[in-house]
N, C-alpha and C. Protein backbone atom coordinates (compact mmCIF):
# COMPACT_ATOMS: atom_id res chain seq x y z
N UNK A 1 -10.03 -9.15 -21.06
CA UNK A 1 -9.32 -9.03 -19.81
C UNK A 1 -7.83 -8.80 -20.03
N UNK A 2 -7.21 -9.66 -20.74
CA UNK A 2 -5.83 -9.28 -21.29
C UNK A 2 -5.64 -8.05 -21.58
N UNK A 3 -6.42 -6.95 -22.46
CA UNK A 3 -6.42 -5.83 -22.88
C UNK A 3 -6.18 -5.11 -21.34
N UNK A 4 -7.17 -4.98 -20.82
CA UNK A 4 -6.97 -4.18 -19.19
C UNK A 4 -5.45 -4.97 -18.49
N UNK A 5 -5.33 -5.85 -18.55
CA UNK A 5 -3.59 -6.09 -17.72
C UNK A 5 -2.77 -5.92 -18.44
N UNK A 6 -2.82 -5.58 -19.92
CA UNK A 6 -1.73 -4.89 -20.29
C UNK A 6 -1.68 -3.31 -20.43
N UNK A 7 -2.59 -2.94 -20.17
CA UNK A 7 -2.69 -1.27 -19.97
C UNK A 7 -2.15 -0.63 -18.53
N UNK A 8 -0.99 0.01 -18.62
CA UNK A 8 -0.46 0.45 -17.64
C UNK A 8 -1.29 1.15 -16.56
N UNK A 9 -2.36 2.30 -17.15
CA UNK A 9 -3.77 3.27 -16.43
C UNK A 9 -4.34 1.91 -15.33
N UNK A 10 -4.85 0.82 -16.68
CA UNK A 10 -5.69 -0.03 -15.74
C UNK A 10 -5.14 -1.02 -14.35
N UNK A 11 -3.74 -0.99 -14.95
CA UNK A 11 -3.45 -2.14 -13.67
C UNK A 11 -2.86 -1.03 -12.58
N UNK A 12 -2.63 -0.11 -12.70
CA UNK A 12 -2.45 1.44 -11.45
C UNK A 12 -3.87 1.38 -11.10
N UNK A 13 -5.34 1.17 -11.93
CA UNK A 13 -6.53 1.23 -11.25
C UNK A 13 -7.03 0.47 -10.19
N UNK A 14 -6.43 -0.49 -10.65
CA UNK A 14 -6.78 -2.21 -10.41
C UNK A 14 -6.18 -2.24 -8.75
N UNK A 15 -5.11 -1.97 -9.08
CA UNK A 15 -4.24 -2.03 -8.08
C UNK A 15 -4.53 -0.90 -6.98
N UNK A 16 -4.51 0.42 -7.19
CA UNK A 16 -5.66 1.23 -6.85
C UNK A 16 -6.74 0.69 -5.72
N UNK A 17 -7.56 0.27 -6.54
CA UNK A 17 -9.00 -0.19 -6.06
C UNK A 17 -8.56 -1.17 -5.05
N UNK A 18 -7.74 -2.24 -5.08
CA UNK A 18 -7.41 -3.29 -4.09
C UNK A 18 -6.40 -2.30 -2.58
N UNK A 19 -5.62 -1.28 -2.86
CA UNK A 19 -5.85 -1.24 -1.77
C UNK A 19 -6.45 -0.07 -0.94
N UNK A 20 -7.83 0.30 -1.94
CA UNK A 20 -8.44 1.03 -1.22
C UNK A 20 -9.24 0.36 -0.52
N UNK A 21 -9.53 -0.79 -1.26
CA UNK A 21 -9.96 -2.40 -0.19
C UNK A 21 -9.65 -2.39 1.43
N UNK A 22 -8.16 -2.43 1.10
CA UNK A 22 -7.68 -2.84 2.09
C UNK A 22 -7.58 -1.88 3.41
N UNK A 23 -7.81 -0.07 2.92
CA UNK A 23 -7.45 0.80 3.62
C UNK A 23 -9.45 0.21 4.39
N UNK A 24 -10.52 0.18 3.21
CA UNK A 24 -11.82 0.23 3.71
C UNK A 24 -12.08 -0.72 5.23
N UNK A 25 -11.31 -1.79 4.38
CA UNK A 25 -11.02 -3.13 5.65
C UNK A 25 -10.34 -2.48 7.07
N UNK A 26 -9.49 -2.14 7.14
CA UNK A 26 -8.91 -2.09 8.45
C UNK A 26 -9.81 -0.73 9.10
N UNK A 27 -10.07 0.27 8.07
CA UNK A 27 -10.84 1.70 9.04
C UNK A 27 -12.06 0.99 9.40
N UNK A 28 -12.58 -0.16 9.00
CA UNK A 28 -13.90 -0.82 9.07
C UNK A 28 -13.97 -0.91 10.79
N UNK A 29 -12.34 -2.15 11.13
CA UNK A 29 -11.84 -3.16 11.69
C UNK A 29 -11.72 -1.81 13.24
N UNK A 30 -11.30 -0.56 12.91
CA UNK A 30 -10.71 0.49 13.50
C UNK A 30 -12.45 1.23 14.32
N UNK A 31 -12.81 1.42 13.53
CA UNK A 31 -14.37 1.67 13.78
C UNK A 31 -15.17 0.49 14.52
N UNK A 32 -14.96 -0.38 13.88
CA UNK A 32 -15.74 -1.63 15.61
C UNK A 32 -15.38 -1.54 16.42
N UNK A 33 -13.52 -1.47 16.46
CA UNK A 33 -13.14 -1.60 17.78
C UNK A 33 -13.43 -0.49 18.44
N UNK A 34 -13.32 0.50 17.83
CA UNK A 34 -13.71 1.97 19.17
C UNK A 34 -14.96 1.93 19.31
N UNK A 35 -16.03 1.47 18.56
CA UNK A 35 -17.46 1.09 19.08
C UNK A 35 -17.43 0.18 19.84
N UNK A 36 -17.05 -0.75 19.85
CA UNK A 36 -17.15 -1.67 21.05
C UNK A 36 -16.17 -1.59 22.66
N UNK A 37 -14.91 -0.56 22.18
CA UNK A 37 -14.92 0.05 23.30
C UNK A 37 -15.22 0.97 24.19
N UNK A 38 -16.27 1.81 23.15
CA UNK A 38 -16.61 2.77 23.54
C UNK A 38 -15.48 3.78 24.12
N UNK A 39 -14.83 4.26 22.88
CA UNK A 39 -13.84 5.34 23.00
C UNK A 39 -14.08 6.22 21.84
N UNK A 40 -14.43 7.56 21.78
CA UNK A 40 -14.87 8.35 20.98
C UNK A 40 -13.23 8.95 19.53
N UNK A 41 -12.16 9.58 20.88
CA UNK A 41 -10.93 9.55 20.20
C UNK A 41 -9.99 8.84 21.26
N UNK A 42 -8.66 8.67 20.34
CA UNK A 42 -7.39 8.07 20.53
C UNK A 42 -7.77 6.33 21.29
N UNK A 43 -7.08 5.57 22.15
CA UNK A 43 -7.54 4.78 21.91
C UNK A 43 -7.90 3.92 23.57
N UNK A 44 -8.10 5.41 24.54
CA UNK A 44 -8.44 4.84 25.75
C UNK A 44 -7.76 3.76 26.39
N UNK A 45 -6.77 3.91 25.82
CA UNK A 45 -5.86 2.60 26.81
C UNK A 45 -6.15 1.21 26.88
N UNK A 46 -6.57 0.45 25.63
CA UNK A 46 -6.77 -0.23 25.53
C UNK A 46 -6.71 -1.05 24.37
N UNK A 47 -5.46 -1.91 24.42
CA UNK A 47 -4.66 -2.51 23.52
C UNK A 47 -5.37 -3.06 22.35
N UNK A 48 -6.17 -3.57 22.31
CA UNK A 48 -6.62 -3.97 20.95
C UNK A 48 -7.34 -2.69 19.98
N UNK A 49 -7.95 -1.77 20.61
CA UNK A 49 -8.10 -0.79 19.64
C UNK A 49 -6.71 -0.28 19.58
N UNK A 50 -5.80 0.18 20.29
CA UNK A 50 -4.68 0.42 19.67
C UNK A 50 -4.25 0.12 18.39
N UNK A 51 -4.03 -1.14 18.09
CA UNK A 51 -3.65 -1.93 17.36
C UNK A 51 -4.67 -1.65 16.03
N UNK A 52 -5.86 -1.47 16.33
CA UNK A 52 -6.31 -1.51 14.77
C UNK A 52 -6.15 0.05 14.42
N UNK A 53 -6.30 0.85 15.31
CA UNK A 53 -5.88 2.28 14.72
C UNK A 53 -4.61 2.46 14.32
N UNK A 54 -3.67 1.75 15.33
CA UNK A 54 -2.22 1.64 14.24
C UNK A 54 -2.38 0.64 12.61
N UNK A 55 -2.90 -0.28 12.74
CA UNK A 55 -3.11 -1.06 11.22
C UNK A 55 -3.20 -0.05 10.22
N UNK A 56 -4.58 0.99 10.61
CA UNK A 56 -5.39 1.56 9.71
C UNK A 56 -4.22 3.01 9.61
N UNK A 57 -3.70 3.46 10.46
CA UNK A 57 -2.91 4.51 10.35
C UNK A 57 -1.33 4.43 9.38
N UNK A 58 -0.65 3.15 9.43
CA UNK A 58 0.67 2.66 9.34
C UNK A 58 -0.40 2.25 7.53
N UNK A 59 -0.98 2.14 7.53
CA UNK A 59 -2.05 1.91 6.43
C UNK A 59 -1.55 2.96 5.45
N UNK A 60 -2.33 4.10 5.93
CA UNK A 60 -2.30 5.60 5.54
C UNK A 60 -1.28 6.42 5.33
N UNK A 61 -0.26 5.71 6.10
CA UNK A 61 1.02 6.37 5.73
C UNK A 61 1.82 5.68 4.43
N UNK A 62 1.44 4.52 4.23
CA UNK A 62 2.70 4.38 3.55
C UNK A 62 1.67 3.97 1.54
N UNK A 63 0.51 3.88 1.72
CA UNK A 63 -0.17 3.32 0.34
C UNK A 63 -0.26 4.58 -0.51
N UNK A 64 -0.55 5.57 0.40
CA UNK A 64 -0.87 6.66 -0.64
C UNK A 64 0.19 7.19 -1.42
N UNK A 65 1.44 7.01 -0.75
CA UNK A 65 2.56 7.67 -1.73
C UNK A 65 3.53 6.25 -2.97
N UNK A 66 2.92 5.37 -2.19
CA UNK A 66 3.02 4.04 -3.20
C UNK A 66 2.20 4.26 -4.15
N UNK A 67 0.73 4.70 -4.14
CA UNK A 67 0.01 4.54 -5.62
C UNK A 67 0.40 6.25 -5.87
N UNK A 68 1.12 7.10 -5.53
CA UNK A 68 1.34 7.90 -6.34
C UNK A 68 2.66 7.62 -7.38
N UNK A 69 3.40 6.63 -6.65
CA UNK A 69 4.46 6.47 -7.78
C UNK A 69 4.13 5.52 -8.83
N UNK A 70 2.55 4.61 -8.61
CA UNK A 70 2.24 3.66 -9.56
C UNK A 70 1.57 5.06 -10.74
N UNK A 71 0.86 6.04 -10.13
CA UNK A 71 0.21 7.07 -10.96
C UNK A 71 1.03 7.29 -11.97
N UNK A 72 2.58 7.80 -11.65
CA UNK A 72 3.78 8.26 -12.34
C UNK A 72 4.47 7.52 -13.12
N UNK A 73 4.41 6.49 -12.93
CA UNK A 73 4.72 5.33 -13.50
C UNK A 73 3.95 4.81 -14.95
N UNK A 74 2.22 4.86 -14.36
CA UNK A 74 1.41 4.62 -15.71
C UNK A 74 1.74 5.77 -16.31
N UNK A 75 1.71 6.99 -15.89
CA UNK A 75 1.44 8.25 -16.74
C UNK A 75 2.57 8.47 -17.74
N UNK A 76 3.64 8.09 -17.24
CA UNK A 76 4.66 7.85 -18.19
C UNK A 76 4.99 6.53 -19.01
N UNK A 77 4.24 6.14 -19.20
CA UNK A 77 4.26 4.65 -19.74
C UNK A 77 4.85 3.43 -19.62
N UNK A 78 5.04 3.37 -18.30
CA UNK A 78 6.16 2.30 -17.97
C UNK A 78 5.68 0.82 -18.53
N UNK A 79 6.47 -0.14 -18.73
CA UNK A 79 6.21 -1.55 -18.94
C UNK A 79 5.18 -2.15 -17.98
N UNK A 80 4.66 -2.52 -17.96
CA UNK A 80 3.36 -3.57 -17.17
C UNK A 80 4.41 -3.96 -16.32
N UNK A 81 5.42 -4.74 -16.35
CA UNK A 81 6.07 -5.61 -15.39
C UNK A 81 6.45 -4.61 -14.32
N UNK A 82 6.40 -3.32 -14.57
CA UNK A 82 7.13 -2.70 -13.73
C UNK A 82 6.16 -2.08 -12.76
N UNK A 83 4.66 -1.42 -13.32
CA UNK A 83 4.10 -1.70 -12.53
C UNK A 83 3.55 -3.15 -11.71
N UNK A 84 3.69 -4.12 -11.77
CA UNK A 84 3.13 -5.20 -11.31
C UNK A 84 4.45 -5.67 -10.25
N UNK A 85 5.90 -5.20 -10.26
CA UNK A 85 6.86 -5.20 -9.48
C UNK A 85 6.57 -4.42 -8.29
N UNK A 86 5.98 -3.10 -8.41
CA UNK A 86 5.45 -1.88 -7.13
C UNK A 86 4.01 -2.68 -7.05
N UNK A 87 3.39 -2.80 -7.50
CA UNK A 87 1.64 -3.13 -7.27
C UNK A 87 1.69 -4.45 -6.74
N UNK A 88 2.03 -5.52 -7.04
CA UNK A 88 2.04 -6.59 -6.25
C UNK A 88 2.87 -6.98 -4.72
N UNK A 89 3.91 -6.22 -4.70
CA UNK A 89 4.36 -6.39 -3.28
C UNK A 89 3.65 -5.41 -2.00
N UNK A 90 3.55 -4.73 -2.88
CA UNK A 90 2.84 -3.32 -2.13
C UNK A 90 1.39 -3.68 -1.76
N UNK A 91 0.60 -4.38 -2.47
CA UNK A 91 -0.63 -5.18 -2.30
C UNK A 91 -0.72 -6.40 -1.07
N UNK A 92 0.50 -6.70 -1.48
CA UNK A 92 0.41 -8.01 -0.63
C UNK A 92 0.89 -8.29 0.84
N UNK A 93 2.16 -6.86 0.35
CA UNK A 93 2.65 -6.35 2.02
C UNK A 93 1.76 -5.66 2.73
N UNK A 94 1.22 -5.00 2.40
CA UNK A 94 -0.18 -3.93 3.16
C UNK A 94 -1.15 -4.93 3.67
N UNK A 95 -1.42 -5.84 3.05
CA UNK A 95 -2.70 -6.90 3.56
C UNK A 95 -1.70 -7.90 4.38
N UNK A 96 -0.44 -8.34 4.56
CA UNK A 96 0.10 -8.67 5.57
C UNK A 96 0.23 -8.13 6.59
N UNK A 97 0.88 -6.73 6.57
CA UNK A 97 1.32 -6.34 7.64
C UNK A 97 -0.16 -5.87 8.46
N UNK A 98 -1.47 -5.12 7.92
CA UNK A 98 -2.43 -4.92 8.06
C UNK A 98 -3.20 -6.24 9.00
N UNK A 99 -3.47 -7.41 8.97
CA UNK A 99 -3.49 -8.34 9.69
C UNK A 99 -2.48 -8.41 10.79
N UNK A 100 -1.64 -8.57 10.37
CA UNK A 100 -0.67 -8.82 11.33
C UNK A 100 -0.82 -7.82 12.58
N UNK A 101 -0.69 -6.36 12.59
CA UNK A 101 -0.66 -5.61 13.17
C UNK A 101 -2.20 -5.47 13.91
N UNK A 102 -3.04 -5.80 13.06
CA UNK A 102 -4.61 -5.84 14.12
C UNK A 102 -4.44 -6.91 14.75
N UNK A 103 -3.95 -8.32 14.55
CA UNK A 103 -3.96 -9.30 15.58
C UNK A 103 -3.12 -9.34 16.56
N UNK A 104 -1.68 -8.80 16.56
CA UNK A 104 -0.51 -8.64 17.28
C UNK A 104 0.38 -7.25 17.58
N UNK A 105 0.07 -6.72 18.75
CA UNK A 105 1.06 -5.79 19.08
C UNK A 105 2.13 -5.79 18.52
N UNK A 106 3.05 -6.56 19.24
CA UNK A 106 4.50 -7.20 19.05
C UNK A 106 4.70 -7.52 18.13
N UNK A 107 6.36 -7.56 17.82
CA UNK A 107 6.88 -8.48 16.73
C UNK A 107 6.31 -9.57 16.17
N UNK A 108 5.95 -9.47 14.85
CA UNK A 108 5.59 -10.68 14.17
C UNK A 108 6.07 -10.65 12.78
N UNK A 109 6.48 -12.34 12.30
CA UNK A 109 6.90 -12.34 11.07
C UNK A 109 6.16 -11.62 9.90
N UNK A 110 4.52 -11.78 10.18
CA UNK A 110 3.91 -11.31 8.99
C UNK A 110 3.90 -10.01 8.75
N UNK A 111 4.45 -9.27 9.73
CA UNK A 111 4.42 -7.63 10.03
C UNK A 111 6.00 -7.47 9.56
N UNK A 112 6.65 -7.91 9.76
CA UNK A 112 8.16 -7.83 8.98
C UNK A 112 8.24 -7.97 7.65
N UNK A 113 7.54 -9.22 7.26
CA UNK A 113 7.17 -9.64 5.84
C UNK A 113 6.30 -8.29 5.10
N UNK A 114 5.71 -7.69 5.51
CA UNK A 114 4.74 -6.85 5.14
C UNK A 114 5.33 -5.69 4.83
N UNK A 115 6.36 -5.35 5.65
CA UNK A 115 7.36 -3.70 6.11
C UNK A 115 7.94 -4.40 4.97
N UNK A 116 8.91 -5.15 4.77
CA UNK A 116 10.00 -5.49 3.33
C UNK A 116 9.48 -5.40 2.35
N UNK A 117 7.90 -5.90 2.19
CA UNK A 117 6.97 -5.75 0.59
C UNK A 117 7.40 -4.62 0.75
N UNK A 118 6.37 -3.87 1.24
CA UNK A 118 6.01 -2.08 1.09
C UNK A 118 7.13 -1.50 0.90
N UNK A 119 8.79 -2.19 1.98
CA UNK A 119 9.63 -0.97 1.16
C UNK A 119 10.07 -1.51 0.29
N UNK A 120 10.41 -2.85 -0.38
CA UNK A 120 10.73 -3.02 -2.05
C UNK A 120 9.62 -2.76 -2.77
N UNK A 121 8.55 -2.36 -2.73
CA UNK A 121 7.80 -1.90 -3.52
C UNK A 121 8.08 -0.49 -3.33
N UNK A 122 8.36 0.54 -2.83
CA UNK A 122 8.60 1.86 -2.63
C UNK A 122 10.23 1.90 -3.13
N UNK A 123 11.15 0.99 -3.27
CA UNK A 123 12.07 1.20 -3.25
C UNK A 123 11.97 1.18 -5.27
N UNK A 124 11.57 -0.32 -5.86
CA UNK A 124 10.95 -0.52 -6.90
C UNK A 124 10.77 1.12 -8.20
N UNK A 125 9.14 1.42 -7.26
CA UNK A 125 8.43 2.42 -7.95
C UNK A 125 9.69 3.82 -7.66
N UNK A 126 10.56 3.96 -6.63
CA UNK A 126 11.43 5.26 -6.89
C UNK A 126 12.29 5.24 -7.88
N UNK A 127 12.71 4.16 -8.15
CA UNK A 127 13.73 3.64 -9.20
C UNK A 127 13.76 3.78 -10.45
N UNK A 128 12.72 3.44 -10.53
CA UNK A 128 11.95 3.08 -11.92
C UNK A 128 11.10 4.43 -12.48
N UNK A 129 10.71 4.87 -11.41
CA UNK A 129 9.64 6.24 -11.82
C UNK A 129 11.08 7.22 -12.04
N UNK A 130 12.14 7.23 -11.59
CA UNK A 130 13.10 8.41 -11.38
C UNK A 130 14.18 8.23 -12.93
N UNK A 131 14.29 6.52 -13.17
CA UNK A 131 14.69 6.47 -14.59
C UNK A 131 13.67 6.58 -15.68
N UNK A 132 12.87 6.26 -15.55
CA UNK A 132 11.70 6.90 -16.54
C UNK A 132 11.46 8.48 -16.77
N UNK A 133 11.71 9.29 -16.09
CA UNK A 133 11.75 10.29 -15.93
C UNK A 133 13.01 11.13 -16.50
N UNK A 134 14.09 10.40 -16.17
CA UNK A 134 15.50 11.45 -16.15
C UNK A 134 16.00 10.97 -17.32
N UNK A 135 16.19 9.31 -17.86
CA UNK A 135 16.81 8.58 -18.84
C UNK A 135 16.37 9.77 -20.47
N UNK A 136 15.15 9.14 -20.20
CA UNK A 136 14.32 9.85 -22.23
C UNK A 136 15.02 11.07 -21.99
N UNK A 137 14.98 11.99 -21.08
CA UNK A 137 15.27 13.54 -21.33
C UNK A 137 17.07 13.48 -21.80
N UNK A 138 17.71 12.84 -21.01
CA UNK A 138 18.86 12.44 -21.34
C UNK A 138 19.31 12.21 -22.73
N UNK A 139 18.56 11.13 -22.99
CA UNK A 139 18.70 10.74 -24.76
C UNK A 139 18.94 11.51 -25.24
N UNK A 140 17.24 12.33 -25.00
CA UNK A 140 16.83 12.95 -26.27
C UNK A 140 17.67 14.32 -26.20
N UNK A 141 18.42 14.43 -25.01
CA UNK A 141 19.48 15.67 -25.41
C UNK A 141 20.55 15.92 -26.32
């Protein structure tokens, strides 16, 4: 097990897989509710499917370009810590704010808490993927 958490590929997989979890969870959460409201598209005016199609959408916008900078990150060999700096907030903010936002319209702490993971984890992986990238070429000039 040690071997896989220190492999940069595997913990981008790992991490990966958890929040394709999380995207499976809320389109799950998104799909009852329009079955049980019986609304085919958008969300018929009716606040609680709202809410999980925004979860699952606010979902979709912001994970996929997070695990593309974890992609860029393993592919260039970054330190473990650095993925686990983007992969763990980004994990943990998505499954916050993701709750949060299916149970509550409105302002809520866990939905704030969730927006700050995701953007220090986006802020993190730009940083880090953009000195990994620009630094070596630098050197090695």
């Amino acid at each position: 097990m040690s071997g896989i958490l220190s492999d940069p590929f595997h913990l981008f997989a790992i991490y990966a897989a958890l929040n394709a979890l999380i995207m499976l969870v809320l389109g799950a959460l998104a799909v009852r509710a329009r079955m049980k409201a019986n609304v085919g598209i958008g969300d018929g005016g009716k606040p609680e499917l709202g809410r999980r199609l925004r979860a699952h959408a606010n979902n979709t916008e912001y994970t996929p370009t997070a695990l593309i900078l974890m992609l860029g990150l393993s592919s260039l060999g970054s330190p473990v810590w650095i993925l686990h700096a983007v992969g763990l907030p980004l994990t943990i903010g998505r499954l916050l704010h993701g709750v949060a936002l299916s149970r509550n319209e409105g302002p809520s702490t866990l939905r704030l808490v969730g927006m700050v993971l995701t953007f220090l984890a986006f802020i993190v992986g730009i940083v880090a993927l953009l000195w990994l990238a620009i630094v070596p070429t630098l050197v090695a000039s």
